[in-house]
C-alpha atoms as a PDB file:
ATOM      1  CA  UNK A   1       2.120  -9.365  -4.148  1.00  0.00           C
ATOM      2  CA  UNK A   2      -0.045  -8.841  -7.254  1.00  0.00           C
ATOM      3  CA  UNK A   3       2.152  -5.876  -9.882  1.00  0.00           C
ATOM      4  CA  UNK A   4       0.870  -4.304 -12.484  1.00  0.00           C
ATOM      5  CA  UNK A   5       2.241  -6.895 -14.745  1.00  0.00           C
ATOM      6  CA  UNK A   6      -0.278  -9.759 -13.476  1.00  0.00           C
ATOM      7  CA  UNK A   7      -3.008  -7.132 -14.023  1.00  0.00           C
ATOM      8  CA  UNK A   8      -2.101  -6.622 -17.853  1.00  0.00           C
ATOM      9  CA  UNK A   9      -1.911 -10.397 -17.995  1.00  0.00           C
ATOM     10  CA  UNK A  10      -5.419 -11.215 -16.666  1.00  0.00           C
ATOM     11  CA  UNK A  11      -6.606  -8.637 -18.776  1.00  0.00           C
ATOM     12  CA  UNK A  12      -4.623 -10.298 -21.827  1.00  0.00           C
ATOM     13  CA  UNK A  13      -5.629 -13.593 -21.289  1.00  0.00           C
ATOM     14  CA  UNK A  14      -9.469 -11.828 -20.795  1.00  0.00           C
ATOM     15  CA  UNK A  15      -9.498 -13.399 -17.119  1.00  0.00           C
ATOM     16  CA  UNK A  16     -11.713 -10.339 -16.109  1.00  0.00           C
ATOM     17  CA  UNK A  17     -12.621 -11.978 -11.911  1.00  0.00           C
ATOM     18  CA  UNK A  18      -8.917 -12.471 -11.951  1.00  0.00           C
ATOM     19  CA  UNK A  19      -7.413  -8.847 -13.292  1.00  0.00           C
ATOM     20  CA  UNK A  20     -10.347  -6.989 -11.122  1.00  0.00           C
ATOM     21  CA  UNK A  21      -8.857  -9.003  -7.808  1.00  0.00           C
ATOM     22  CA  UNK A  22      -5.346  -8.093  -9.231  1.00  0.00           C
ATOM     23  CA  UNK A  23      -6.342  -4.448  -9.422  1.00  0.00           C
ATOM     24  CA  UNK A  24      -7.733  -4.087  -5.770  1.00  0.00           C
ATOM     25  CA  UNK A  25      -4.175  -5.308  -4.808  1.00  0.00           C
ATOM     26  CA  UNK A  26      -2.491  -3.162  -6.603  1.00  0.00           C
ATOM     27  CA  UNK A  27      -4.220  -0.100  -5.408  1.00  0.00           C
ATOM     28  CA  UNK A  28      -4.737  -1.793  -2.218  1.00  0.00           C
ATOM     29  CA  UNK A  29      -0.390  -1.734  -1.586  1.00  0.00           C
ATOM     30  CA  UNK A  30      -0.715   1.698  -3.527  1.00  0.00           C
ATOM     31  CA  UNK A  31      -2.259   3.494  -0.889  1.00  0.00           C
ATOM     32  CA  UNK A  32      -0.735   1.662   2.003  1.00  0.00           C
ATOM     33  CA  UNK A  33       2.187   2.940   0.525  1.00  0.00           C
ATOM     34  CA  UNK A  34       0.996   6.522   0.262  1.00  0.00           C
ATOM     35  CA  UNK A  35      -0.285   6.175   3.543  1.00  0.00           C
ATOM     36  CA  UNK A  36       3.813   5.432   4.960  1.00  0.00           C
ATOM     37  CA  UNK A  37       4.755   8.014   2.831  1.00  0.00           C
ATOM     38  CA  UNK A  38       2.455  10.583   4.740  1.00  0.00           C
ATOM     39  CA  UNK A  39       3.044   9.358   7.938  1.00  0.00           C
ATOM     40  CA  UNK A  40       6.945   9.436   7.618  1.00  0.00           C
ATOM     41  CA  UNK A  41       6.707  13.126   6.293  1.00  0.00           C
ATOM     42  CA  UNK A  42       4.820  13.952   9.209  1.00  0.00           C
ATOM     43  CA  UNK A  43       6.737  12.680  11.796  1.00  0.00           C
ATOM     44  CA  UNK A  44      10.037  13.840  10.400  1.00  0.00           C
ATOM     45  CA  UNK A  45       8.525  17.676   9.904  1.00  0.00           C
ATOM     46  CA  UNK A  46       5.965  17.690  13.104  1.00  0.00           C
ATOM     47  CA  UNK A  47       8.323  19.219  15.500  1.00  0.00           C
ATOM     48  CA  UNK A  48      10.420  21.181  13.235  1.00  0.00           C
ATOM     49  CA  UNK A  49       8.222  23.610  12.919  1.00  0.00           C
ATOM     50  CA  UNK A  50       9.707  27.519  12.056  1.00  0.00           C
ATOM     51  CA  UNK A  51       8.555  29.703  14.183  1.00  0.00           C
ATOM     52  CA  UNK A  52       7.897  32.847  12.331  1.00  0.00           C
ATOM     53  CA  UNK A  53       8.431  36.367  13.968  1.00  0.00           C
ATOM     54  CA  UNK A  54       5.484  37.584  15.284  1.00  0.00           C
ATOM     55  CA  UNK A  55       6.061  41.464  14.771  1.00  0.00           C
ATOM     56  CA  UNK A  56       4.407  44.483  15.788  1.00  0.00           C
ATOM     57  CA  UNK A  57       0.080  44.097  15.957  1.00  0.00           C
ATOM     58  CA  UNK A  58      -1.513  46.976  14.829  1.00  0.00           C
ATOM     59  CA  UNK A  59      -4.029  48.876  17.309  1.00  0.00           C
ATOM     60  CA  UNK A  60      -7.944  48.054  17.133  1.00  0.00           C
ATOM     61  CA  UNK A  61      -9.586  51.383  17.330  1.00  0.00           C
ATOM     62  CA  UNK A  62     -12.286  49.958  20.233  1.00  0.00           C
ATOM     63  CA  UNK A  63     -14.145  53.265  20.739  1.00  0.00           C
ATOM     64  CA  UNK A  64     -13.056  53.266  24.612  1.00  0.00           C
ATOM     65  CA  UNK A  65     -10.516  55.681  25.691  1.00  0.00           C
ATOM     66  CA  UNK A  66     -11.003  54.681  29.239  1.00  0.00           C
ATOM     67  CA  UNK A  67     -12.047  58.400  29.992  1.00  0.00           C
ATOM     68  CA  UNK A  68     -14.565  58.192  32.904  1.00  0.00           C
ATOM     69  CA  UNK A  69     -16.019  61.192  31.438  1.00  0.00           C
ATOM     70  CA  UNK A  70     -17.115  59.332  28.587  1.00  0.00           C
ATOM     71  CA  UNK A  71     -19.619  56.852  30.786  1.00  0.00           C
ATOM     72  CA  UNK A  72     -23.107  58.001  30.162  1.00  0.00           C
ATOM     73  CA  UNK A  73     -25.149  58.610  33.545  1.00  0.00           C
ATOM     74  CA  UNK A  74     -28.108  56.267  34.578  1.00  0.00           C
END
Protein backbone atom coordinates (compact mmCIF):
# COMPACT_ATOMS: atom_id res chain seq x y z
CA UNK A 1 0.00 0.00 0.00
CA UNK A 2 1.39 3.27 -1.40
CA UNK A 3 1.66 6.16 2.07
CA UNK A 4 2.16 9.42 1.83
CA UNK A 5 5.80 8.91 2.33
CA UNK A 6 6.35 7.15 -1.24
CA UNK A 7 4.40 10.12 -2.64
CA UNK A 8 6.93 12.80 -1.16
CA UNK A 9 9.64 10.50 -2.44
CA UNK A 10 8.56 10.31 -6.12
CA UNK A 11 8.05 13.80 -5.95
CA UNK A 12 11.72 14.21 -4.42
CA UNK A 13 13.39 12.15 -6.69
CA UNK A 14 11.07 14.26 -9.57
CA UNK A 15 9.55 10.73 -10.64
CA UNK A 16 6.30 12.70 -11.59
CA UNK A 17 4.29 9.07 -13.56
CA UNK A 18 5.39 7.47 -10.36
CA UNK A 19 4.17 10.12 -7.42
CA UNK A 20 0.79 10.79 -9.62
CA UNK A 21 0.13 6.69 -9.44
CA UNK A 22 1.21 7.00 -5.71
CA UNK A 23 -1.34 9.75 -5.18
CA UNK A 24 -4.43 7.91 -6.74
CA UNK A 25 -3.56 5.21 -4.08
CA UNK A 26 -3.43 7.20 -1.49
CA UNK A 27 -6.70 8.87 -2.01
CA UNK A 28 -7.90 5.77 -3.53
CA UNK A 29 -7.51 3.82 0.39
CA UNK A 30 -8.55 7.42 1.66
CA UNK A 31 -11.94 7.23 0.64
CA UNK A 32 -12.42 3.53 0.98
CA UNK A 33 -11.66 4.31 4.32
CA UNK A 34 -14.16 7.14 4.66
CA UNK A 35 -16.49 5.08 2.97
CA UNK A 36 -16.15 2.17 6.25
CA UNK A 37 -16.23 4.92 8.37
CA UNK A 38 -19.78 5.99 7.05
CA UNK A 39 -21.08 2.78 6.73
CA UNK A 40 -20.13 1.67 10.36
CA UNK A 41 -21.76 4.96 11.74
CA UNK A 42 -24.75 4.10 10.00
CA UNK A 43 -25.32 0.82 10.94
CA UNK A 44 -24.47 1.34 14.58
CA UNK A 45 -27.03 4.60 14.75
CA UNK A 46 -29.81 3.28 12.04
CA UNK A 47 -32.06 1.71 14.51
CA UNK A 48 -31.39 3.76 17.46
CA UNK A 49 -33.26 6.27 16.44
CA UNK A 50 -35.02 8.76 19.43
CA UNK A 51 -38.24 9.03 18.98
CA UNK A 52 -39.21 12.51 19.83
CA UNK A 53 -42.65 13.35 21.49
CA UNK A 54 -45.00 14.23 19.12
CA UNK A 55 -47.17 16.78 21.23
CA UNK A 56 -50.27 18.52 20.78
CA UNK A 57 -51.00 19.71 16.66
CA UNK A 58 -52.49 22.84 16.46
CA UNK A 59 -56.03 23.18 14.62
CA UNK A 60 -56.13 24.19 10.74
CA UNK A 61 -58.87 26.69 10.52
CA UNK A 62 -60.48 24.74 7.16
CA UNK A 63 -63.46 27.09 6.69
CA UNK A 64 -65.97 23.99 7.23
CA UNK A 65 -67.87 23.82 10.36
CA UNK A 66 -69.78 20.89 9.11
CA UNK A 67 -73.05 23.04 9.52
CA UNK A 68 -75.47 21.76 6.79
CA UNK A 69 -76.77 25.16 6.81
CA UNK A 70 -73.72 26.40 5.42
CA UNK A 71 -74.08 24.22 1.91
CA UNK A 72 -75.12 26.61 -0.75
CA UNK A 73 -78.33 25.34 -2.78
CA UNK A 74 -78.05 24.22 -6.52
Amino acid sequence: MATARDLIGSVAKGDLNTANDTFKDVMAAKVANAWDSARMDVARTAFDAVEEPMGEAEPVDTGISGDPAEVEEE
